[in-house]
Protein backbone atom coordinates (compact mmCIF):
# COMPACT_ATOMS: atom_id res chain seq x y z
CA UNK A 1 0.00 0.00 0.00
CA UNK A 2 1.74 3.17 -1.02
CA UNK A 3 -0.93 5.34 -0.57
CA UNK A 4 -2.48 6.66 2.70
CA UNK A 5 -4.96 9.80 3.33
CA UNK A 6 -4.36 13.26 4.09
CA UNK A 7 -7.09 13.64 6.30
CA UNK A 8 -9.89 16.61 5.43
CA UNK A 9 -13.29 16.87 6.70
CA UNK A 10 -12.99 12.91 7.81
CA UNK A 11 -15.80 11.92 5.88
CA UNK A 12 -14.55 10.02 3.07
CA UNK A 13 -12.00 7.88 5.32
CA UNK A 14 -13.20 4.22 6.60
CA UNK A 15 -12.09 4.63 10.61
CA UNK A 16 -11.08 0.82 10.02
CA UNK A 17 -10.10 0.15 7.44
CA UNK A 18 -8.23 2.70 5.57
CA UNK A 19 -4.57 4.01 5.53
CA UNK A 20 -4.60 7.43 7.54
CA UNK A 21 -3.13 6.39 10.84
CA UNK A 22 0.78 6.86 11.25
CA UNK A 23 0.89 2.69 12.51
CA UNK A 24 -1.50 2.52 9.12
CA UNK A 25 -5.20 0.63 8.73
CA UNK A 26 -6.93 -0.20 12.03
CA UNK A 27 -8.20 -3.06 11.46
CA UNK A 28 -4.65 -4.77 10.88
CA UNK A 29 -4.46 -5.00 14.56
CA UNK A 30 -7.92 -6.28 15.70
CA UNK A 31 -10.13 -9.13 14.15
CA UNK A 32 -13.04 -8.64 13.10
CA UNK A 33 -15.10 -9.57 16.29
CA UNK A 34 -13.04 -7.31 18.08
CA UNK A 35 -14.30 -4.58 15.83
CA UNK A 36 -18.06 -5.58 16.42
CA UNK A 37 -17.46 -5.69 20.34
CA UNK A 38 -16.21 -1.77 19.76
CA UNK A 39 -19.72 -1.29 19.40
CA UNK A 40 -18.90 0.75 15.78
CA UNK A 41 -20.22 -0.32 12.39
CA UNK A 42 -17.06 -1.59 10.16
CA UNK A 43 -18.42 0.80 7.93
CA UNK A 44 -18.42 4.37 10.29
CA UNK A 45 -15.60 6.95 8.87
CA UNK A 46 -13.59 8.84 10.82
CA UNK A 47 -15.57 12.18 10.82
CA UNK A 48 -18.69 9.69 12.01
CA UNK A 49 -16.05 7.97 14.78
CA UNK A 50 -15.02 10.90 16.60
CA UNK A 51 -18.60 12.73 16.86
CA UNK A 52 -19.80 9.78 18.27
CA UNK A 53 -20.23 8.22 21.41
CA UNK A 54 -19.85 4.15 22.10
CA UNK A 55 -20.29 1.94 25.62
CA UNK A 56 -17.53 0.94 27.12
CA UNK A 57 -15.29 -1.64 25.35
CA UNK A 58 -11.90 -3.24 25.53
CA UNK A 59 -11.11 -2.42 22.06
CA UNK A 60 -11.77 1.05 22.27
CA UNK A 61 -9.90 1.45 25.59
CA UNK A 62 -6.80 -0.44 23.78
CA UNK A 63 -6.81 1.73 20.56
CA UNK A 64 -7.30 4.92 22.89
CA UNK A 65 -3.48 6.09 23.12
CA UNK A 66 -3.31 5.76 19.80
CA UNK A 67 -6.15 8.45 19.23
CA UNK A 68 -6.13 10.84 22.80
CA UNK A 69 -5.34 14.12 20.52
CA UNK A 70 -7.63 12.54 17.55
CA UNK A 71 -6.63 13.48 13.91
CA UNK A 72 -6.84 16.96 12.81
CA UNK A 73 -9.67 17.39 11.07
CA UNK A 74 -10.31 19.91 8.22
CA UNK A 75 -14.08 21.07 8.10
CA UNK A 76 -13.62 23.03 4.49
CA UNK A 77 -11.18 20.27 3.09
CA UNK A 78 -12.31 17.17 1.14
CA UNK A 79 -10.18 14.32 2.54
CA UNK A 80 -7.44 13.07 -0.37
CA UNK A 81 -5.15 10.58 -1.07
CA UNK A 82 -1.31 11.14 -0.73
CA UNK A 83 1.27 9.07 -2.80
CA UNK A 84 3.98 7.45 0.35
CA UNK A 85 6.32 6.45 -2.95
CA UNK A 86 7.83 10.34 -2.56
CA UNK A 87 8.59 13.21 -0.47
CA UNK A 88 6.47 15.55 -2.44
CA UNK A 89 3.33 13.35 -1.45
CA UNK A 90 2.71 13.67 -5.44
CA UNK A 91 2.45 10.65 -7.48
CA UNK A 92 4.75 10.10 -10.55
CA UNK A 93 5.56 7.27 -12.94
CA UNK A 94 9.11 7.94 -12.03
CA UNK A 95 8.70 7.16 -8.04
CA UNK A 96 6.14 4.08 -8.97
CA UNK A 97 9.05 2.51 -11.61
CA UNK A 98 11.47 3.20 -8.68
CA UNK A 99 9.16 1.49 -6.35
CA UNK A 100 8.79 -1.73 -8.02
CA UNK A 101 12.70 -1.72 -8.62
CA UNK A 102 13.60 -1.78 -5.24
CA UNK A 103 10.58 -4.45 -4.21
């Protein structure tokens, strides 16, 4: 995966299941029953995630560090994809070619 989002308004990102924390997709670390005891639908972005409220669970309390400051959301910002392949965040055929070379 060599793509992760620059988070905006939140409300295009899967909470879950997307790239857009820095230890990358959520639901790499719990299984999927651990995601139903959170008590969130797999489906809820992140925009939906952090203007909600959920009972108490075990998952939540163990992904909680992870999230105390939450992400920085962007009301008047779209959220959008940034390229990890280079610096600039930009994709280019140039980084991708160099990419596959080294892989």
């Amino acid at each position: 995966m060599h793509f992760k989002w620059r988070l905006g308004n939140g409300l295009s990102t899967s909470f879950w299941f997307d790239y857009w924390h820095e230890k990358g997709p959520l639901y790499k670390f719990f299984m999927a029953a651990d995601i139903y005891r959170a008590g969130s639908p797999r489906t809820i972005t992140i925009q939906q995630f952090f203007s909600s409220t959920f009972p108490p669970s075990t998952v939540l309390d163990a992904i909680q560090p992870w999230l105390d400051s939450g992400p920085p959301l962007v009301e008047n910002r779209e959220d959008s994809f940034i390229w990890i392949g280079h610096s600039s965040g930009v994709f280019s055929v140039s980084s991708a070619w160099k990419l596959i070379r080294l892989t």
